[in-house]
Protein backbone atom coordinates (compact mmCIF):
# COMPACT_ATOMS: atom_id res chain seq x y z
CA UNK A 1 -25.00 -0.87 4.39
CA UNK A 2 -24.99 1.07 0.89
CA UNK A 3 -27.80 -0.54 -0.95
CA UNK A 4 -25.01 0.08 -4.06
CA UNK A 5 -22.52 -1.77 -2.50
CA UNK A 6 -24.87 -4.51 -1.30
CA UNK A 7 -26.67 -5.01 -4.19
CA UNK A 8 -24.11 -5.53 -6.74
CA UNK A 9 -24.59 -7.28 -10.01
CA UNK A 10 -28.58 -6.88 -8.71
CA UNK A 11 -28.47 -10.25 -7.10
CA UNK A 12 -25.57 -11.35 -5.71
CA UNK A 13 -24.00 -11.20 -2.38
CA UNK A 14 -20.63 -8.83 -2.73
CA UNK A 15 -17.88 -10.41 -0.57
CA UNK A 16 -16.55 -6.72 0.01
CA UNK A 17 -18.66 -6.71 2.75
CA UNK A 18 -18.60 -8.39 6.19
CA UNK A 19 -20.11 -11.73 6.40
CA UNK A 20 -21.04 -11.41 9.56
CA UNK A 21 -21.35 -8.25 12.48
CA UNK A 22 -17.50 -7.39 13.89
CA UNK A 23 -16.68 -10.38 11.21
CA UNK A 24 -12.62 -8.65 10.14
CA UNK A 25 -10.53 -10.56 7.86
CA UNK A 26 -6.50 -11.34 8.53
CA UNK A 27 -4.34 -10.97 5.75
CA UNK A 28 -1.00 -12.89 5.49
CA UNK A 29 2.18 -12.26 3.62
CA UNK A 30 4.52 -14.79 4.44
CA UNK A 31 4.76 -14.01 8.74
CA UNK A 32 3.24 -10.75 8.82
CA UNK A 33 -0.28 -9.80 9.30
CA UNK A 34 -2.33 -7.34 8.49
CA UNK A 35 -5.55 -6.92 11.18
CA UNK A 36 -5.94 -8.59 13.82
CA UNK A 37 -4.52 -5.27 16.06
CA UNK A 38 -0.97 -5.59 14.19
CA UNK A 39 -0.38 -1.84 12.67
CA UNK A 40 1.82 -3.50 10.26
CA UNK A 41 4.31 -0.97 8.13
CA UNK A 42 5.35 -1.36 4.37
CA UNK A 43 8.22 0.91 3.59
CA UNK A 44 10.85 1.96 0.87
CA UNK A 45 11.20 4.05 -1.99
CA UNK A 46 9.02 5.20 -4.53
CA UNK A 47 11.10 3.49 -7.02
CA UNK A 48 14.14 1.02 -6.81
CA UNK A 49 17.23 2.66 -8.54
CA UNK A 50 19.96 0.53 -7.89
CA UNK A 51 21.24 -2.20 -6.26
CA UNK A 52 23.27 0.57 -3.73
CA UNK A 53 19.82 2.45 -3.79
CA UNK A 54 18.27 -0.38 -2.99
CA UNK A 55 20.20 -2.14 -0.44
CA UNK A 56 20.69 0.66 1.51
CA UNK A 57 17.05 1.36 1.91
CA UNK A 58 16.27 -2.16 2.79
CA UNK A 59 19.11 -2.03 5.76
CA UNK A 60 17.34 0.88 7.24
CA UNK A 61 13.73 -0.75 6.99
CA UNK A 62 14.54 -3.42 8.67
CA UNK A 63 16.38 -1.84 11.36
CA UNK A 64 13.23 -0.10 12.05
CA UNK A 65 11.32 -3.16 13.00
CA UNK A 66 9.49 -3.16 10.06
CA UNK A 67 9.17 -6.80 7.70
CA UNK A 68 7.99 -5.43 4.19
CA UNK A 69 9.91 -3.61 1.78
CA UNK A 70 8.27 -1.44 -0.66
CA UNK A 71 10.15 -2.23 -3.88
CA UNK A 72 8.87 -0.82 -7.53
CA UNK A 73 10.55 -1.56 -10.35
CA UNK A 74 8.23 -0.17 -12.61
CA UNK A 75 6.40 3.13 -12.34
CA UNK A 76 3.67 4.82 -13.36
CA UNK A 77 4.29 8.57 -14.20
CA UNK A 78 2.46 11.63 -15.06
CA UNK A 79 4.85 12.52 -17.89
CA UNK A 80 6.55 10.43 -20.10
CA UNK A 81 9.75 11.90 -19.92
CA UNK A 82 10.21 11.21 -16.14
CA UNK A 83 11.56 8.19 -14.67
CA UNK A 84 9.91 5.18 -15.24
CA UNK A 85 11.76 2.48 -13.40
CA UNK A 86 14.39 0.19 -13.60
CA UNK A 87 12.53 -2.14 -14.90
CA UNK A 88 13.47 -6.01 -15.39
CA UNK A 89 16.65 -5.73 -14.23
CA UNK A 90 15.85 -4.45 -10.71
CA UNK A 91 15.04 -8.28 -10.11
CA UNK A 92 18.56 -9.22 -9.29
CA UNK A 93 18.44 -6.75 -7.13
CA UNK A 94 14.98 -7.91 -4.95
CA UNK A 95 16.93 -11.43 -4.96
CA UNK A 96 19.83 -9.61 -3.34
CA UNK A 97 17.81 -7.51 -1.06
CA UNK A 98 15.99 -10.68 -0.25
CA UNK A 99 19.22 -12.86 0.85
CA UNK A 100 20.81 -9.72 2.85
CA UNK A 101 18.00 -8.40 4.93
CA UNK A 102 15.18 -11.95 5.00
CA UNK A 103 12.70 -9.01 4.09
CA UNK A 104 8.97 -10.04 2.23
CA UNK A 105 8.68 -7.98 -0.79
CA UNK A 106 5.97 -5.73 -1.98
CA UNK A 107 5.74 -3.94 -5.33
CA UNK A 108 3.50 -2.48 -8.23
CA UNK A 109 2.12 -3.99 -11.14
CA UNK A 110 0.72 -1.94 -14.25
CA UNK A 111 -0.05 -4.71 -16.72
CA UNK A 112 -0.59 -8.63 -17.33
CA UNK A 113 2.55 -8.38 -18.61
CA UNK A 114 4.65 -7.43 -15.57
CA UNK A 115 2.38 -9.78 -13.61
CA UNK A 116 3.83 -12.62 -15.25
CA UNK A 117 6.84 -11.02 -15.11
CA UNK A 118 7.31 -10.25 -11.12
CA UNK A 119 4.85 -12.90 -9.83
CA UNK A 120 6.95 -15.54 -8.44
CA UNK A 121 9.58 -12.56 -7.11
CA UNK A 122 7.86 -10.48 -4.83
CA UNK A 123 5.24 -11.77 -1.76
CA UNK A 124 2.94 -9.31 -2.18
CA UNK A 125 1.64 -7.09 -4.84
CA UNK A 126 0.25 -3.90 -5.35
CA UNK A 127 -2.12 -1.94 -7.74
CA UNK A 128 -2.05 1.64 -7.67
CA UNK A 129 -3.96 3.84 -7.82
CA UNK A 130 -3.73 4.64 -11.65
CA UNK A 131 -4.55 0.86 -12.61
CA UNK A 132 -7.75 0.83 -9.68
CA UNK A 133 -9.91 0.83 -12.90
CA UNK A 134 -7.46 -1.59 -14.81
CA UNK A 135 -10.43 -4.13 -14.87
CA UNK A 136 -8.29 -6.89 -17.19
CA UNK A 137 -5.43 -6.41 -14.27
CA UNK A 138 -7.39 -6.63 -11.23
CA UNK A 139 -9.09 -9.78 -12.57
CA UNK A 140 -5.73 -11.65 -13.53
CA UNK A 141 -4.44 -10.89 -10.62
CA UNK A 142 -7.06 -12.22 -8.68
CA UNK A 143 -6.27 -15.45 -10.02
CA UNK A 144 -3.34 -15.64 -8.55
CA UNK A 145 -4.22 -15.85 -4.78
CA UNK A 146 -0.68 -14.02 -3.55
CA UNK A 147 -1.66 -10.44 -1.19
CA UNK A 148 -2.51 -7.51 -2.83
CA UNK A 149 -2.86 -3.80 -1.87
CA UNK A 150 -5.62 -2.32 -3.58
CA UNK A 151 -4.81 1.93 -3.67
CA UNK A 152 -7.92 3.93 -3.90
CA UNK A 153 -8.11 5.91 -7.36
CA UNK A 154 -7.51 9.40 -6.91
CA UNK A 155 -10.75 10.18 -7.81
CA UNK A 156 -12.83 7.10 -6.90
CA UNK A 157 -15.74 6.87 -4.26
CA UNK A 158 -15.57 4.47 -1.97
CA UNK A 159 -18.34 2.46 -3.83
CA UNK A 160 -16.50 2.57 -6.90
CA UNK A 161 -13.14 1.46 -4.87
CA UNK A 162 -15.00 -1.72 -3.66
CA UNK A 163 -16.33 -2.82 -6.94
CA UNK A 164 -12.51 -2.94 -7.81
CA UNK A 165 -11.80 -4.99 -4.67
CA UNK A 166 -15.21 -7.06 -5.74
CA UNK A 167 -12.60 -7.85 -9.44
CA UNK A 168 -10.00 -9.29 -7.02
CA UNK A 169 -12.57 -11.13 -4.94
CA UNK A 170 -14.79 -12.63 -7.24
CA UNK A 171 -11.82 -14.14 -9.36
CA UNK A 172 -10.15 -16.35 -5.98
CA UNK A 173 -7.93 -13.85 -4.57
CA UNK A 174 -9.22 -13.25 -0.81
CA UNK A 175 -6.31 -11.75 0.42
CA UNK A 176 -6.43 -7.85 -0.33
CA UNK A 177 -5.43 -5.25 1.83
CA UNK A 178 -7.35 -1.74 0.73
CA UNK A 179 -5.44 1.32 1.06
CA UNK A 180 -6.57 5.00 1.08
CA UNK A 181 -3.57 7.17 -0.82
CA UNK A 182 -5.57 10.89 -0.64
CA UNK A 183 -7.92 11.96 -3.44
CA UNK A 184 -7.72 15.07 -5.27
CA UNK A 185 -9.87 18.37 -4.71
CA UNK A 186 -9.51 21.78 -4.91
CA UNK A 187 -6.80 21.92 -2.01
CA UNK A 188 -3.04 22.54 -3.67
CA UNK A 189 -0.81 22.81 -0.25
CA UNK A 190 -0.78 19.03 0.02
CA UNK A 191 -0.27 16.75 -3.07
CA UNK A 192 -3.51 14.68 -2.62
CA UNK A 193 -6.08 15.03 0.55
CA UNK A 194 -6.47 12.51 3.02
CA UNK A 195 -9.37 11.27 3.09
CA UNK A 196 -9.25 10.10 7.07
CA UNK A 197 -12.83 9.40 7.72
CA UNK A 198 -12.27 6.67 4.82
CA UNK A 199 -10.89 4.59 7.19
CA UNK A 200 -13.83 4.27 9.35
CA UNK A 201 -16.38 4.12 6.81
CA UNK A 202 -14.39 1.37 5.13
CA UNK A 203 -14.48 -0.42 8.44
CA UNK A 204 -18.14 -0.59 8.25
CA UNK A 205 -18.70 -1.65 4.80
CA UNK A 206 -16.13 -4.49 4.46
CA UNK A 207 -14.26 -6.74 6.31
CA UNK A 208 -10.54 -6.28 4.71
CA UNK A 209 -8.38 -4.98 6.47
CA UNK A 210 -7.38 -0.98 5.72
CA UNK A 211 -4.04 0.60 5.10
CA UNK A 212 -2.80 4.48 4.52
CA UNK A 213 -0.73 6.04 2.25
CA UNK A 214 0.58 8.99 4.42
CA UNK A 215 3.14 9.91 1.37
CA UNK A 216 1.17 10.35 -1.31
CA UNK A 217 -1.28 11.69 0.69
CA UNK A 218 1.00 14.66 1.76
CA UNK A 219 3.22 15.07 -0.77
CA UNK A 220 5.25 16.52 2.07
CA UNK A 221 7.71 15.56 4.09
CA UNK A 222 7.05 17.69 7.01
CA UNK A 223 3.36 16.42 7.20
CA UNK A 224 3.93 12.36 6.82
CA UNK A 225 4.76 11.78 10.74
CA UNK A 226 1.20 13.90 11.32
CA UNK A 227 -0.84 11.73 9.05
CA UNK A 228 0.70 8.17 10.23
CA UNK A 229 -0.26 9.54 13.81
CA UNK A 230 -3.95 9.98 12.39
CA UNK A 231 -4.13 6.94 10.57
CA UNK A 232 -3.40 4.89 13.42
CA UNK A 233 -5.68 6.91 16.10
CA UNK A 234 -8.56 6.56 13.50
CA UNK A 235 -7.98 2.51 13.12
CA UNK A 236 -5.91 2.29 9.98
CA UNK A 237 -4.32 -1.23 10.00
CA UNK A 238 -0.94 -0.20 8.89
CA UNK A 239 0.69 1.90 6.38
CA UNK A 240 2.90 2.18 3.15
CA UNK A 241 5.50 4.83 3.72
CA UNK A 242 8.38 6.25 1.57
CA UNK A 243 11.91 5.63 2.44
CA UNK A 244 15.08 7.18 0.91
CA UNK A 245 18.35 6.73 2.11
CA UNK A 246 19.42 10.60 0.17
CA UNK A 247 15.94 11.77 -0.33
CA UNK A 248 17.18 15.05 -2.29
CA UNK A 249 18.88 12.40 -4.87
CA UNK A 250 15.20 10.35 -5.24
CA UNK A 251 14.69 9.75 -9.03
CA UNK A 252 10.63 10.01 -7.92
CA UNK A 253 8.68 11.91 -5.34
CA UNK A 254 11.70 13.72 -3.51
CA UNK A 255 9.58 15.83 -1.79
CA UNK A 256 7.73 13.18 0.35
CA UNK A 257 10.28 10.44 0.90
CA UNK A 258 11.51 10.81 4.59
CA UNK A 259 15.37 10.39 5.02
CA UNK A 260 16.42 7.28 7.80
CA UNK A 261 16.55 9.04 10.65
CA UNK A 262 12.90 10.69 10.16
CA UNK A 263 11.49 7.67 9.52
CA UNK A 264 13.52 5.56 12.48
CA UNK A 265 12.20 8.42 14.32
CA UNK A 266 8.57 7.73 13.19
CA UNK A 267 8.62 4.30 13.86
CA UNK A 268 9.16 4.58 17.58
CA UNK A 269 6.85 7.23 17.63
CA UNK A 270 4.20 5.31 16.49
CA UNK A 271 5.31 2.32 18.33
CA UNK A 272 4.77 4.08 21.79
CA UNK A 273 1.25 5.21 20.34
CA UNK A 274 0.21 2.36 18.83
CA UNK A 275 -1.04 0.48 22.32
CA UNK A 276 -2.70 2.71 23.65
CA UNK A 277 -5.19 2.70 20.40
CA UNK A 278 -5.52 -1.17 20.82
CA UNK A 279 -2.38 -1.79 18.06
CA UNK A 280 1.02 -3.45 18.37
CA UNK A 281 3.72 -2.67 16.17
């Protein structure tokens, strides 16, 4: 164990880390798990755009086999003149999505504010990997108890992404799902690096269950099938995957979102793989 990790605040016990040898937590969002050998998928757009949008890439999720819909209706952008959600008004259309498809939703929080505001919309929440450092987030919503996925700051080591898990932990909220999402270096092909061997290591230090971003990580189309392959060889527990029903029209990240029939096509892929690495999908 990383004497840093285990020795946090100087004296007490983290709860990052496993309570007890092979000790691995289960983490439920309404029916679906994540551990517990489910390789459980989150997918959908970067961004909801409209209820058409919207619907449309729900439809194909859940043909796919897969229960959680990726759904943000706010977004955090590098500039300030690109898209930046649809903001409150994309809830009418999670309520829609919802009723049609029986989907659990999952989307991204940037403040208190839209806490309060999405909290008793969505089934499971997520802070990016922007906010991983958003100390006065993580803590409220670690009051709340409802599943979180916790991305990996682009620049964080993995000590520093556990004392951000520790914020959600220490407040009440055991049931967070950590997610690698690629960290910068000096490598420009991809968007972000994956950082594979994460995985692993996070295996050893905690006992949540671990997730992969094989989007973000990429940046490219062409290379999310290879990384969801690696992810689930190397013991990922899922992953949260980008979904656009006319990629080429995205409003965000056009360049990594696979159309339907790539990522129908990846699903059975990885459902066919996923035994034989001890997984069912």
């Amino acid at each position: 164990m990383d004497r840093s990790i285990e020795e946090v605040n100087g004296k007490e016990e983290p709860q990052v880390r496993k309570q007890r040898p092979g000790h691995r937590a289960t983490i439920r969002c309404g029916d679906v798990e994540f551990g517990d050998g489910d390789f459980t998928v989150v997918a959908g757009p970067c961004a909801i755009e409209s209820m058409e949008q919207g619907l449309a890439t729900a439809r194909v999720v859940a043909k796919s086999g897969a229960r959680v819909l990726r759904a943000s209706l706010f977004k955090p952008r590098t500039s300030p003149y690109s898209f930046q959600g649809i903001g409150e008004e994309g809830i009418s259309i999670l309520e829609a999505i919802r009723e049609e498809t029986n989907l659990l939703i999952e989307t991204e929080v940037m403040s208190v504010a839209q806490l309060g505001l999405l909290h008793d919309h969505v089934d499971m929440l997520r802070i990016g990997t922007r906010c991983m450092r958003n100390y006065e987030l993580l803590k409220e919503v670690g009051k709340t108890r409802k599943p979180v996925i916790l991305k990996r700051g682009m620049s964080a080591t993995l000590k520093e992404f556990l004392l951000s898990a520790e914020y959600l932990l220490v407040d009440g909220n055991e049931n967070v799902v950590l997610c690698e999402r690629g960290i910068r270096t000096f490598e420009t092909y991809t968007r972000n690096t994956l950082d594979i061997l994460a995985v692993p290591a996070l295996k050893e230090l905690t006992h949540l269950p671990v997730i992969v971003d094989p989007s973000h990580s990429a940046g490219r189309r062409s290379l999310v099938g290879p990384a969801s392959k690696a992810a689930l060889a190397v013991g990922a527990d899922g992953l949260i995957i980008e979904v656009h029903p006319q990629p080429e029209s995205a409003l965000s990240d056009q360049e990594q979102a696979l159309d339907p029939a790539a990522f129908l096509s990846l699903m059975e892929e990885l459902r066919t793989m996923a035994p034989v690495v001890g997984k069912s999908l």
